[in-house]
PDB file of N, CA and C in Angstrom:
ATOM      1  N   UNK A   1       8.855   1.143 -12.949  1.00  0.00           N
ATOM      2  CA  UNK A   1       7.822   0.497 -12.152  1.00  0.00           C
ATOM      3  C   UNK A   1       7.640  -0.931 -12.643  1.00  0.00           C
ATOM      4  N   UNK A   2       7.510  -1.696 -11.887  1.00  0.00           N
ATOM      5  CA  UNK A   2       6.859  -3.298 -12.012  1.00  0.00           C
ATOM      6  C   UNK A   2       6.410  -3.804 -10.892  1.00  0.00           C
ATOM      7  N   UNK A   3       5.565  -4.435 -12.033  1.00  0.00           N
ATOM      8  CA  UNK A   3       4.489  -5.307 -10.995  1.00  0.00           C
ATOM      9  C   UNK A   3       5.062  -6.447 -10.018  1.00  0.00           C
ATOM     10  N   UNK A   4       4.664  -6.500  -8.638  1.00  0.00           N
ATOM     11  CA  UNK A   4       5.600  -7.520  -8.032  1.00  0.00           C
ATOM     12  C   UNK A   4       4.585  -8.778  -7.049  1.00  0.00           C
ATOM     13  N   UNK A   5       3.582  -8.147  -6.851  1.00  0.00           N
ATOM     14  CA  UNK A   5       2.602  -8.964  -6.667  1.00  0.00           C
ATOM     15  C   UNK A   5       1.108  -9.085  -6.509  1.00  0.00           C
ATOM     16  N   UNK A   6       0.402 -10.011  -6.523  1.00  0.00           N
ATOM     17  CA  UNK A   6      -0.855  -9.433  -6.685  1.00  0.00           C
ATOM     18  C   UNK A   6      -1.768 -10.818  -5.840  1.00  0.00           C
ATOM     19  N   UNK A   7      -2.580 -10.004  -5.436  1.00  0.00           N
ATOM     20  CA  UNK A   7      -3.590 -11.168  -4.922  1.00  0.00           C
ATOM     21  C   UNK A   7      -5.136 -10.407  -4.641  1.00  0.00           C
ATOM     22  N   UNK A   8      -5.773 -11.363  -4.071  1.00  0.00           N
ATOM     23  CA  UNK A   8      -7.623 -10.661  -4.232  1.00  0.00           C
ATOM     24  C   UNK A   8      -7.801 -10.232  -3.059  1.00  0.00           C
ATOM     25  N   UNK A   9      -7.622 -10.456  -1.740  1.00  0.00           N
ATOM     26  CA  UNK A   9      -7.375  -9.809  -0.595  1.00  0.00           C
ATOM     27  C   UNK A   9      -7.017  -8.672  -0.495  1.00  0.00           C
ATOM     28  N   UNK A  10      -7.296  -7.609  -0.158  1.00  0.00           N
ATOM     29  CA  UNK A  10      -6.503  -6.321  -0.008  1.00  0.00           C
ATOM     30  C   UNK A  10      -6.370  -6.175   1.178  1.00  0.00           C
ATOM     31  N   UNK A  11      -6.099  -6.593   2.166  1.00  0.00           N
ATOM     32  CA  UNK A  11      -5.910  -6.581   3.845  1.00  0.00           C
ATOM     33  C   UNK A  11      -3.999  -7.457   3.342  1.00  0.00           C
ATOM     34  N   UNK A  12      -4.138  -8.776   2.784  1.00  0.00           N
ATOM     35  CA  UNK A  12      -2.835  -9.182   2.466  1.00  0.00           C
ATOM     36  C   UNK A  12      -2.300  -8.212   1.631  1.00  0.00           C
ATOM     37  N   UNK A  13      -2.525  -7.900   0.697  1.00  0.00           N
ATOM     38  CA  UNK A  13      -1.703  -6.802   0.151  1.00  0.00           C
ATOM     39  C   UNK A  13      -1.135  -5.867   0.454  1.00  0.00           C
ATOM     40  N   UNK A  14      -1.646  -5.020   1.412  1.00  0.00           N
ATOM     41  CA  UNK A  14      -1.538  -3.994   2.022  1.00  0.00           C
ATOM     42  C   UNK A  14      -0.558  -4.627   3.284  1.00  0.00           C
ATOM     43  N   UNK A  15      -0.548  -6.248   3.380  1.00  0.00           N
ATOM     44  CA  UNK A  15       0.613  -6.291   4.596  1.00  0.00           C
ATOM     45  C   UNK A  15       1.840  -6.768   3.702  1.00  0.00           C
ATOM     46  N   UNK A  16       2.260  -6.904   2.411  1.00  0.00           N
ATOM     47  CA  UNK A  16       3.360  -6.904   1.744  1.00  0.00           C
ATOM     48  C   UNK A  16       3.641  -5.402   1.418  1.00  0.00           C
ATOM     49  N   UNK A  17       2.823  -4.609   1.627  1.00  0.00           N
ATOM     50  CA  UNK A  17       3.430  -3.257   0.702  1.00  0.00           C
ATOM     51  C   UNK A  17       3.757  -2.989   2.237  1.00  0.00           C
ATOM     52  N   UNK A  18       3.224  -3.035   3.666  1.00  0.00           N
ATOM     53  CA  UNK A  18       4.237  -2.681   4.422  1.00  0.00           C
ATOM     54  C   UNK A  18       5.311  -3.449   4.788  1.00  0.00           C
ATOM     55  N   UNK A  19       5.499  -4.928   4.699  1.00  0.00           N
ATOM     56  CA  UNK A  19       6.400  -5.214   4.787  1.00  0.00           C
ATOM     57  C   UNK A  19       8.019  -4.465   3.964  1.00  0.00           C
ATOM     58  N   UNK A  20       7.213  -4.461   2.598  1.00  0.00           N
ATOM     59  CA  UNK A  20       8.709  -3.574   1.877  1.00  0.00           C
ATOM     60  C   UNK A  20       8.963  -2.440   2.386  1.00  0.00           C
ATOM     61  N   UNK A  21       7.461  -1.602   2.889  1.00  0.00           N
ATOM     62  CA  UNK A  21       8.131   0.045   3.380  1.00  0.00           C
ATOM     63  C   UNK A  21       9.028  -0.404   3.935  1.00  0.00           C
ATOM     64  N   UNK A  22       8.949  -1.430   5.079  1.00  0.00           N
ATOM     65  CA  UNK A  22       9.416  -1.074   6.702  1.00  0.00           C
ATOM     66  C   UNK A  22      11.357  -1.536   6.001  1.00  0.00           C
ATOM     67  N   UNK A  23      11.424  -2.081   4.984  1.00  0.00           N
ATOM     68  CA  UNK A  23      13.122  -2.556   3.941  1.00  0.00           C
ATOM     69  C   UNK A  23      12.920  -1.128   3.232  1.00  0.00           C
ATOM     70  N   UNK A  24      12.489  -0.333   3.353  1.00  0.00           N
ATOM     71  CA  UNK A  24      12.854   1.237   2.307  1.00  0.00           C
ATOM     72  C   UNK A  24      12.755   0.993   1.071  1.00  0.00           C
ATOM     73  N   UNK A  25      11.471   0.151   0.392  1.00  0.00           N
ATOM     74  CA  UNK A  25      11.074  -0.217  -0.796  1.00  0.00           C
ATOM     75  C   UNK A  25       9.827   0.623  -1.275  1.00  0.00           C
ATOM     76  N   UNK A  26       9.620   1.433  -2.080  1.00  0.00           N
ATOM     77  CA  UNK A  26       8.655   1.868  -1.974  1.00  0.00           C
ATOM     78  C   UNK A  26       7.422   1.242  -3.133  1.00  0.00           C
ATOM     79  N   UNK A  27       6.304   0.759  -2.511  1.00  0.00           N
ATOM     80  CA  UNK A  27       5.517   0.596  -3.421  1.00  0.00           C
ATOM     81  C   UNK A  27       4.203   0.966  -3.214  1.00  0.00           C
ATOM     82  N   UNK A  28       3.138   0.744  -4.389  1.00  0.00           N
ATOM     83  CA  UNK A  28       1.826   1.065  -4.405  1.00  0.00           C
ATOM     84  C   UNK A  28       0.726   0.244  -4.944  1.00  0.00           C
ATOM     85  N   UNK A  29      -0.453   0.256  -4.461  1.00  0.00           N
ATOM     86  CA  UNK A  29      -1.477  -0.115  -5.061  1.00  0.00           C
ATOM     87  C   UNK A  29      -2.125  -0.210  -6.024  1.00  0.00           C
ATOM     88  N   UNK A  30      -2.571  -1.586  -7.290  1.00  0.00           N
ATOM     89  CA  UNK A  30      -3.449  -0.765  -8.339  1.00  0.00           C
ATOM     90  C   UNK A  30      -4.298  -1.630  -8.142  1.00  0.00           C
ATOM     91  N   UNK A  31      -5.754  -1.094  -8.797  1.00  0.00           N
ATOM     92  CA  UNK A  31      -6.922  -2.131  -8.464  1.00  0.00           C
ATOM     93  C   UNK A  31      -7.664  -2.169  -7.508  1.00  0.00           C
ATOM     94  N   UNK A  32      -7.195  -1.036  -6.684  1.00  0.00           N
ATOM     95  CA  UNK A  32      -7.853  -1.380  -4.800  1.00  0.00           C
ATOM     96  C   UNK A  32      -9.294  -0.849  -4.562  1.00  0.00           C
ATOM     97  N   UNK A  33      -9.524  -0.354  -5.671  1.00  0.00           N
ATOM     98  CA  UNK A  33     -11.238  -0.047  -5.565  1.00  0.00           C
ATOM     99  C   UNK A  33     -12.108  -0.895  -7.110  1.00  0.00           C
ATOM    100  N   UNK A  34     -11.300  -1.560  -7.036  1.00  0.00           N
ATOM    101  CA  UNK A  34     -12.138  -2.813  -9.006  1.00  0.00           C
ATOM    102  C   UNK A  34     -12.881  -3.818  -8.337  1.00  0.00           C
ATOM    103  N   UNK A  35     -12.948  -3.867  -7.257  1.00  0.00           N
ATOM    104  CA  UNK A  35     -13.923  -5.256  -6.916  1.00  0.00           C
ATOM    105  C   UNK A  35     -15.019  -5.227  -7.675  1.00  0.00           C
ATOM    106  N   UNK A  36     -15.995  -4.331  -7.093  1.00  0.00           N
ATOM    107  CA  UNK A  36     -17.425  -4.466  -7.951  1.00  0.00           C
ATOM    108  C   UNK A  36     -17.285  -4.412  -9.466  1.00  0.00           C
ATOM    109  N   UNK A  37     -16.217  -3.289  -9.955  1.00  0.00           N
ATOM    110  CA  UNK A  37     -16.128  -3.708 -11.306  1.00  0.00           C
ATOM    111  C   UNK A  37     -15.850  -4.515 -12.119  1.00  0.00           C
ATOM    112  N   UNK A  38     -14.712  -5.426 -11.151  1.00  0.00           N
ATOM    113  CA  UNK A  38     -14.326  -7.038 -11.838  1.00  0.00           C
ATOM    114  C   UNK A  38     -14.828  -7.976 -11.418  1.00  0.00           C
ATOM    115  N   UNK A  39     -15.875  -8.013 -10.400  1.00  0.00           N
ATOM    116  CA  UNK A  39     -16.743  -9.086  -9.804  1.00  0.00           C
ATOM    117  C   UNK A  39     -17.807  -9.090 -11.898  1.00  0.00           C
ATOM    118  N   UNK A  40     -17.947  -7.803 -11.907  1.00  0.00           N
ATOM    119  CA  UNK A  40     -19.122  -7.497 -13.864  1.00  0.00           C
ATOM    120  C   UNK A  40     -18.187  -8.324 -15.046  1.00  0.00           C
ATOM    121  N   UNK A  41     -16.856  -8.361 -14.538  1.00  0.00           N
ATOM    122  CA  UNK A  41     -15.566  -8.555 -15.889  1.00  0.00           C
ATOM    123  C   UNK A  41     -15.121  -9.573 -15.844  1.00  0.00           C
ATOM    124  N   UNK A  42     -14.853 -10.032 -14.930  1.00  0.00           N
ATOM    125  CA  UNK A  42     -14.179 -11.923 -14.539  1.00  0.00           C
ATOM    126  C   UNK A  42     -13.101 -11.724 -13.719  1.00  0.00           C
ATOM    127  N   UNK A  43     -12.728 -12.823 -13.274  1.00  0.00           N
ATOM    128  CA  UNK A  43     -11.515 -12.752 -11.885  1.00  0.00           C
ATOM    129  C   UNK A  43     -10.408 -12.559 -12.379  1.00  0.00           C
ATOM    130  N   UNK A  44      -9.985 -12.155 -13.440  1.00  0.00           N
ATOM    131  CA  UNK A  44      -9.066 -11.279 -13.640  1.00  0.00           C
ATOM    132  C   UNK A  44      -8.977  -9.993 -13.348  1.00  0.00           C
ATOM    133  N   UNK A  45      -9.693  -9.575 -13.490  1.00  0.00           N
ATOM    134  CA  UNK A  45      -9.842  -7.891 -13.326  1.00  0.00           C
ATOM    135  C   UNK A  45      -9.878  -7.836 -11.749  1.00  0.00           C
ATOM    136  N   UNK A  46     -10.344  -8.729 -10.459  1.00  0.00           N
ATOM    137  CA  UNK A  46     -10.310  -8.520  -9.472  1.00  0.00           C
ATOM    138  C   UNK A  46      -9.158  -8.559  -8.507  1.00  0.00           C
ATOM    139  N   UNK A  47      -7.740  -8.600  -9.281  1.00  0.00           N
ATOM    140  CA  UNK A  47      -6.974  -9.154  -8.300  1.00  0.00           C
ATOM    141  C   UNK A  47      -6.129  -7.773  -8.187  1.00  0.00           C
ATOM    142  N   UNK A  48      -5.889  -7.325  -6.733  1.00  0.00           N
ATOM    143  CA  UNK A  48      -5.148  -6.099  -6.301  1.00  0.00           C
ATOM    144  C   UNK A  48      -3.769  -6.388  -7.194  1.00  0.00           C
ATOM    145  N   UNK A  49      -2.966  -5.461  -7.220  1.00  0.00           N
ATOM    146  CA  UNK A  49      -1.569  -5.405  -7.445  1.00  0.00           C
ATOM    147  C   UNK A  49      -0.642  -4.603  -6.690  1.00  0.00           C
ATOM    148  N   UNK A  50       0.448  -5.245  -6.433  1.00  0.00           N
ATOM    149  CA  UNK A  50       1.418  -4.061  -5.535  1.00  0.00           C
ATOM    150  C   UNK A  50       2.390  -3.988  -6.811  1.00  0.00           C
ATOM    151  N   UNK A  51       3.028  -2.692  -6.668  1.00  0.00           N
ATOM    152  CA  UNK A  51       4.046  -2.622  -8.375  1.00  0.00           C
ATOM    153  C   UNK A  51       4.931  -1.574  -7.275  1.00  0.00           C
ATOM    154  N   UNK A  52       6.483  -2.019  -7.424  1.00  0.00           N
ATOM    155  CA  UNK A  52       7.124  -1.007  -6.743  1.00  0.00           C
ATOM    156  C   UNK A  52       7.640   0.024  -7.692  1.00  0.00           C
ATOM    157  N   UNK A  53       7.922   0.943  -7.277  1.00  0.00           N
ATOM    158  CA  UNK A  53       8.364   2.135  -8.023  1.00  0.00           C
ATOM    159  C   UNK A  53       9.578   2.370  -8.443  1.00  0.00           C
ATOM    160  N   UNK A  54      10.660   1.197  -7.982  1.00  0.00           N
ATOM    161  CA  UNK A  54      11.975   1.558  -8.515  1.00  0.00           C
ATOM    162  C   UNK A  54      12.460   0.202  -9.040  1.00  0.00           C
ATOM    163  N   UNK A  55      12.175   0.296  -9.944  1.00  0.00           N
ATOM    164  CA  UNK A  55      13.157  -1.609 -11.042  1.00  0.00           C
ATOM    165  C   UNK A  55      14.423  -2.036  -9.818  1.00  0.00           C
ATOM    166  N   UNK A  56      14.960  -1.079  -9.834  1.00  0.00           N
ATOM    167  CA  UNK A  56      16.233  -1.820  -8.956  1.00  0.00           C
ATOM    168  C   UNK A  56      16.534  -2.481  -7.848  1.00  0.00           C
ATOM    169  N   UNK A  57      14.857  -2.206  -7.125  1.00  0.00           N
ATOM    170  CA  UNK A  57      14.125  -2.864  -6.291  1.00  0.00           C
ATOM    171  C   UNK A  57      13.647  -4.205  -6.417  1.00  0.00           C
ATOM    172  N   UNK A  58      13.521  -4.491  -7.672  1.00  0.00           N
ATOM    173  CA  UNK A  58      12.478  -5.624  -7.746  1.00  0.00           C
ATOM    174  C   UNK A  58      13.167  -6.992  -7.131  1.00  0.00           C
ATOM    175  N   UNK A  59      14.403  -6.928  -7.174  1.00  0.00           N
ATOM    176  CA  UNK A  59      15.213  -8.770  -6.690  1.00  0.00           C
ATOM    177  C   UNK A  59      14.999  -8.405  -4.849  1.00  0.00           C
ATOM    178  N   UNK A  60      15.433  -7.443  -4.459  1.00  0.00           N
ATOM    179  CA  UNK A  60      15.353  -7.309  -2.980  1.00  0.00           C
ATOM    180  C   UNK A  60      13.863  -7.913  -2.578  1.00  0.00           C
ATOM    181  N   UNK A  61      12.958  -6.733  -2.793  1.00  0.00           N
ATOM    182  CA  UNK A  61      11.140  -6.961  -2.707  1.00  0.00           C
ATOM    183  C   UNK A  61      10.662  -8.745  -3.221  1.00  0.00           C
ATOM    184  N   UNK A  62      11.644  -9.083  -3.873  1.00  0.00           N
ATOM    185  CA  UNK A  62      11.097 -10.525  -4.245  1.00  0.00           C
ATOM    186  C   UNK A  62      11.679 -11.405  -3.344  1.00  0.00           C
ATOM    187  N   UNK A  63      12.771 -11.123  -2.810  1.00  0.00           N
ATOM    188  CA  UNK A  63      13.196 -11.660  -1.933  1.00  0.00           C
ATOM    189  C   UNK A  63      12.441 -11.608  -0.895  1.00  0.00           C
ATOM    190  N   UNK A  64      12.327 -10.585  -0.088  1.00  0.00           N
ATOM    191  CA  UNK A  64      11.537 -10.007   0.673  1.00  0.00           C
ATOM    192  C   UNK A  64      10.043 -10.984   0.899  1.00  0.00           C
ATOM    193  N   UNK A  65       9.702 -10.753  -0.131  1.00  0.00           N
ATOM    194  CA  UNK A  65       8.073 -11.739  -0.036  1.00  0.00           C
ATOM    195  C   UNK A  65       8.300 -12.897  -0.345  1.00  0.00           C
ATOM    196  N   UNK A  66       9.483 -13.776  -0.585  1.00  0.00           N
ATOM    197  CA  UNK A  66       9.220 -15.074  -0.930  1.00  0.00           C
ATOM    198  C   UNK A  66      10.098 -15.761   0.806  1.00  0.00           C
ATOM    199  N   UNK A  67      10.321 -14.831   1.501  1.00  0.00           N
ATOM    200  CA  UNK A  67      10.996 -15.296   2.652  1.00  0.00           C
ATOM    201  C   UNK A  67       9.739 -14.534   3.806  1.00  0.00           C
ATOM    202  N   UNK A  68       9.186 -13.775   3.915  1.00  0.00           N
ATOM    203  CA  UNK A  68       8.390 -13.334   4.852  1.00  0.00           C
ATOM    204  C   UNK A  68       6.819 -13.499   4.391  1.00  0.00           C
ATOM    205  N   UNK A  69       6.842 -14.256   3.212  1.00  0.00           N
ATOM    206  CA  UNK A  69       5.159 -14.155   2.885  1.00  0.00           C
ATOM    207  C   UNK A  69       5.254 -15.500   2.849  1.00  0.00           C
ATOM    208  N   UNK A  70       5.729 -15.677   1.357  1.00  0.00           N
ATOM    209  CA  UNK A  70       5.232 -17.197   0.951  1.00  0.00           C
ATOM    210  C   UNK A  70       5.806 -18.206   1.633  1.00  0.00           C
ATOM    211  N   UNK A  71       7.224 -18.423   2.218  1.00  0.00           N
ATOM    212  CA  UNK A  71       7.278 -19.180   2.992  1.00  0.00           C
ATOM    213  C   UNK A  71       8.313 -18.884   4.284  1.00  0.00           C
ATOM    214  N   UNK A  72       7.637 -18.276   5.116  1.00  0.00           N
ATOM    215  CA  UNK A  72       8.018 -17.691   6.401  1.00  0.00           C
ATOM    216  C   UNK A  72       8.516 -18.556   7.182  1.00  0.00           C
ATOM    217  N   UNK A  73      10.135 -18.123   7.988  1.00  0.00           N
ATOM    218  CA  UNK A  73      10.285 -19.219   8.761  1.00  0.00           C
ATOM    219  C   UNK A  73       9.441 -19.101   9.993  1.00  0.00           C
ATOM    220  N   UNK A  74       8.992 -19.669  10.872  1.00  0.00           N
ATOM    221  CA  UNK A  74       8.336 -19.962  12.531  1.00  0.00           C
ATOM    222  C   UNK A  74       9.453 -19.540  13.173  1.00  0.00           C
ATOM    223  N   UNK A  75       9.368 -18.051  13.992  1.00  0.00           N
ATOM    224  CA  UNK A  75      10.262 -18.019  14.742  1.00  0.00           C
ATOM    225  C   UNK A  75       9.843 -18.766  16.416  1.00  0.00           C
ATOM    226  N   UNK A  76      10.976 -18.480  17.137  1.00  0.00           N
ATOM    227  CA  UNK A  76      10.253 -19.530  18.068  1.00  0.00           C
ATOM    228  C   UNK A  76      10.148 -18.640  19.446  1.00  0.00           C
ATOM    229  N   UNK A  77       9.572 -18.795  20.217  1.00  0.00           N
ATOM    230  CA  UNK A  77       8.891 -17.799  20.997  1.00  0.00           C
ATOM    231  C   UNK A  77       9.768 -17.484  22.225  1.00  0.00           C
ATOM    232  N   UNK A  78       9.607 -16.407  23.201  1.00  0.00           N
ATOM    233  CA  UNK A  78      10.795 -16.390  23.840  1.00  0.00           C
ATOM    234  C   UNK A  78      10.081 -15.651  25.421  1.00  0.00           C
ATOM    235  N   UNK A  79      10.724 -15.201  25.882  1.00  0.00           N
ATOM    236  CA  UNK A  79      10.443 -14.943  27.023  1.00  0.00           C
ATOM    237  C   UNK A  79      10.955 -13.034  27.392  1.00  0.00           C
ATOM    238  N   UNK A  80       9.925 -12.176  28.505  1.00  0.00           N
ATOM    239  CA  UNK A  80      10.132 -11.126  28.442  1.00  0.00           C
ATOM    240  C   UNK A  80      11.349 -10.966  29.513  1.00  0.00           C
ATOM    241  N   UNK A  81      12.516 -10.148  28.795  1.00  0.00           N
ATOM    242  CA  UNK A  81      13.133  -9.879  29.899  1.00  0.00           C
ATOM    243  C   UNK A  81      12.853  -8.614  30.967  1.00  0.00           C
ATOM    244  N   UNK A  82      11.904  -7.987  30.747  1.00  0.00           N
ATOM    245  CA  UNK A  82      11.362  -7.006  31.499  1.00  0.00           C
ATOM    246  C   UNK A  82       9.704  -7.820  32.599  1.00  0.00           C
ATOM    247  N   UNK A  83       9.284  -8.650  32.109  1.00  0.00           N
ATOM    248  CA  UNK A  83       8.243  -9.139  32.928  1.00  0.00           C
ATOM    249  C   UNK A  83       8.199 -10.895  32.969  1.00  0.00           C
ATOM    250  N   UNK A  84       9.280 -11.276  32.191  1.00  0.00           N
ATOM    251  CA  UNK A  84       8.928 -12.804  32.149  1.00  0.00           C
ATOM    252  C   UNK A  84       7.987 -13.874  31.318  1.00  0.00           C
ATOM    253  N   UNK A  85       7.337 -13.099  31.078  1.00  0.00           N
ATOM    254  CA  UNK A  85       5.818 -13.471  30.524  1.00  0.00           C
ATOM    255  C   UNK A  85       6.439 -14.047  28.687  1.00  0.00           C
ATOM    256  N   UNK A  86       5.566 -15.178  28.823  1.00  0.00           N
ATOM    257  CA  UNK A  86       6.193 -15.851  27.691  1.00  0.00           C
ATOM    258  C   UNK A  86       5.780 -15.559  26.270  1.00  0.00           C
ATOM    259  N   UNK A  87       5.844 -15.566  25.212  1.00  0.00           N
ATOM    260  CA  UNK A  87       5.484 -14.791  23.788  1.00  0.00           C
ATOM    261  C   UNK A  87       5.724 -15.392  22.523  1.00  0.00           C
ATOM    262  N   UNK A  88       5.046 -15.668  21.874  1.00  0.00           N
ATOM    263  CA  UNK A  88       5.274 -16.198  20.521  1.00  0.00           C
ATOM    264  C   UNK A  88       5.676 -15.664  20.128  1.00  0.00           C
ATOM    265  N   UNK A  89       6.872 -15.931  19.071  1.00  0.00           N
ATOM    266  CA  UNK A  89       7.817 -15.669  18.246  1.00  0.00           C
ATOM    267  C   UNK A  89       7.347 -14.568  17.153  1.00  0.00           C
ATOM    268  N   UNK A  90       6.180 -14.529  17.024  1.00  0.00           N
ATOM    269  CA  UNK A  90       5.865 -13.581  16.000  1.00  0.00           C
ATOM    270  C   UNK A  90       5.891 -12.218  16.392  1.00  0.00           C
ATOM    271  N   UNK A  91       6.096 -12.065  17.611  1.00  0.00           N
ATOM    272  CA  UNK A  91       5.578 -10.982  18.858  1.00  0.00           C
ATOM    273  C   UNK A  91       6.906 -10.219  18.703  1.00  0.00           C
ATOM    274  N   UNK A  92       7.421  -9.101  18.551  1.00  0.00           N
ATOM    275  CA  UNK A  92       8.692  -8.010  18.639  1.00  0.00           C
ATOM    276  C   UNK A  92       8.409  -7.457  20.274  1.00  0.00           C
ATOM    277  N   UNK A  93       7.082  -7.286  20.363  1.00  0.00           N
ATOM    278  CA  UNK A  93       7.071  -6.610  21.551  1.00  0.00           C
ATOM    279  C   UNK A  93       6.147  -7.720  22.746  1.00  0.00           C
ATOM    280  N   UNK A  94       6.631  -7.065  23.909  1.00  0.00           N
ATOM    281  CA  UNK A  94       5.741  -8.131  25.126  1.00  0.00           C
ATOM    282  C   UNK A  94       4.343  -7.812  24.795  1.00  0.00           C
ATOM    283  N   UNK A  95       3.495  -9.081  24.935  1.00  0.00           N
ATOM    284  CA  UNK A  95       1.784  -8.534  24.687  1.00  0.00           C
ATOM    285  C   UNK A  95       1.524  -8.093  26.160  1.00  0.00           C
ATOM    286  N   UNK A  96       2.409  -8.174  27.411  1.00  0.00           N
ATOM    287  CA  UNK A  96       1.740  -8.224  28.267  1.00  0.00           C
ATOM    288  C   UNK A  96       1.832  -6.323  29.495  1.00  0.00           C
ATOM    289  N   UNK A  97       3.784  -6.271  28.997  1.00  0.00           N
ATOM    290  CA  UNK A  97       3.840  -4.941  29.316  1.00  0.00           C
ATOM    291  C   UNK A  97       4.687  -4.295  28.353  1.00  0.00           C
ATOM    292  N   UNK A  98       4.508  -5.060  26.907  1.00  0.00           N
ATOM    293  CA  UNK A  98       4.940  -3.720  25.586  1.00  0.00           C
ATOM    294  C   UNK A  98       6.781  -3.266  26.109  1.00  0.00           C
ATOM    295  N   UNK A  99       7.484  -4.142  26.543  1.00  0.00           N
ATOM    296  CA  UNK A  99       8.746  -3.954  26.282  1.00  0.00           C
ATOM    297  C   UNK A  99       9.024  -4.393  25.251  1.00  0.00           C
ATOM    298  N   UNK A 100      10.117  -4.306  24.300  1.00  0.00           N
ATOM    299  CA  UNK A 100      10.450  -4.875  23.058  1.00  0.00           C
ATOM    300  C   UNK A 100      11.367  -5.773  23.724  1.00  0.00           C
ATOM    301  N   UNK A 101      11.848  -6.477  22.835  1.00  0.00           N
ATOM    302  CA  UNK A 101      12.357  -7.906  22.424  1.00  0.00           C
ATOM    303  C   UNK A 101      14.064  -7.258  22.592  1.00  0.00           C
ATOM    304  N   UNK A 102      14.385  -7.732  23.550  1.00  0.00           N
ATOM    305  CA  UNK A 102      15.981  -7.714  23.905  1.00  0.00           C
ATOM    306  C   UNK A 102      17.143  -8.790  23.046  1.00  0.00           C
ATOM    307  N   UNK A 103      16.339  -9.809  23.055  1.00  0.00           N
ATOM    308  CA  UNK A 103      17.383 -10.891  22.496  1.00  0.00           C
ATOM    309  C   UNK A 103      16.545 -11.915  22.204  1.00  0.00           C
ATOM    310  N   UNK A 104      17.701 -12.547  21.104  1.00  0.00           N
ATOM    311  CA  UNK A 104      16.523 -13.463  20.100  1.00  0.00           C
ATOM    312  C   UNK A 104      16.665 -14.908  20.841  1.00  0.00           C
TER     313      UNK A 104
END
């Protein structure tokens, strides 16, 4: 096990630990209920941690978050081929009738 990242948000955290599920990385939470107790201890004690469970993991998962977290490319937005309707790049699926994304 090692620690791979950590921050005070637990809404962000919880969207890097799914980002790795969805790469077959498995990791977990520590800290996710210390707020009130490290709000008493100092801002150290408050910061979540994700730690994955397999070392051999750790270069992939770092990869992983330093290309989809910390500095994400802008994909660029595209159009539905089932309704037309136009979509930001961040979008896999149409917001408008939920077809997925045919081509990039």
């Amino acid at each position: 096990m090692k620690k791979i990242y950590t921050h005070e948000n637990i809404v962000v955290l919880h969207s890097v630990k799914n980002i790795l599920a969805l790469n077959n990385i498995e990791a977990f939470v520590k800290n996710e209920h210390t707020v009130p107790a490290g709000a008493r201890h100092g801002i150290n004690n408050i910061f979540h941690e994700l730690w994955i469970l397999h070392d051999h993991d750790y270069e992939t998962a770092a990869a992983l978050i330093e290309t989809e977290v910390e500095n994400p490319e802008p994909k660029a937005s595209w159009v539905c081929d089932n309704c037309n309707e136009d979509n930001e790049g961040s979008f896999d699926v149409c917001w408008k009738c939920q077809t997925g994304r045919l081509s990039e």
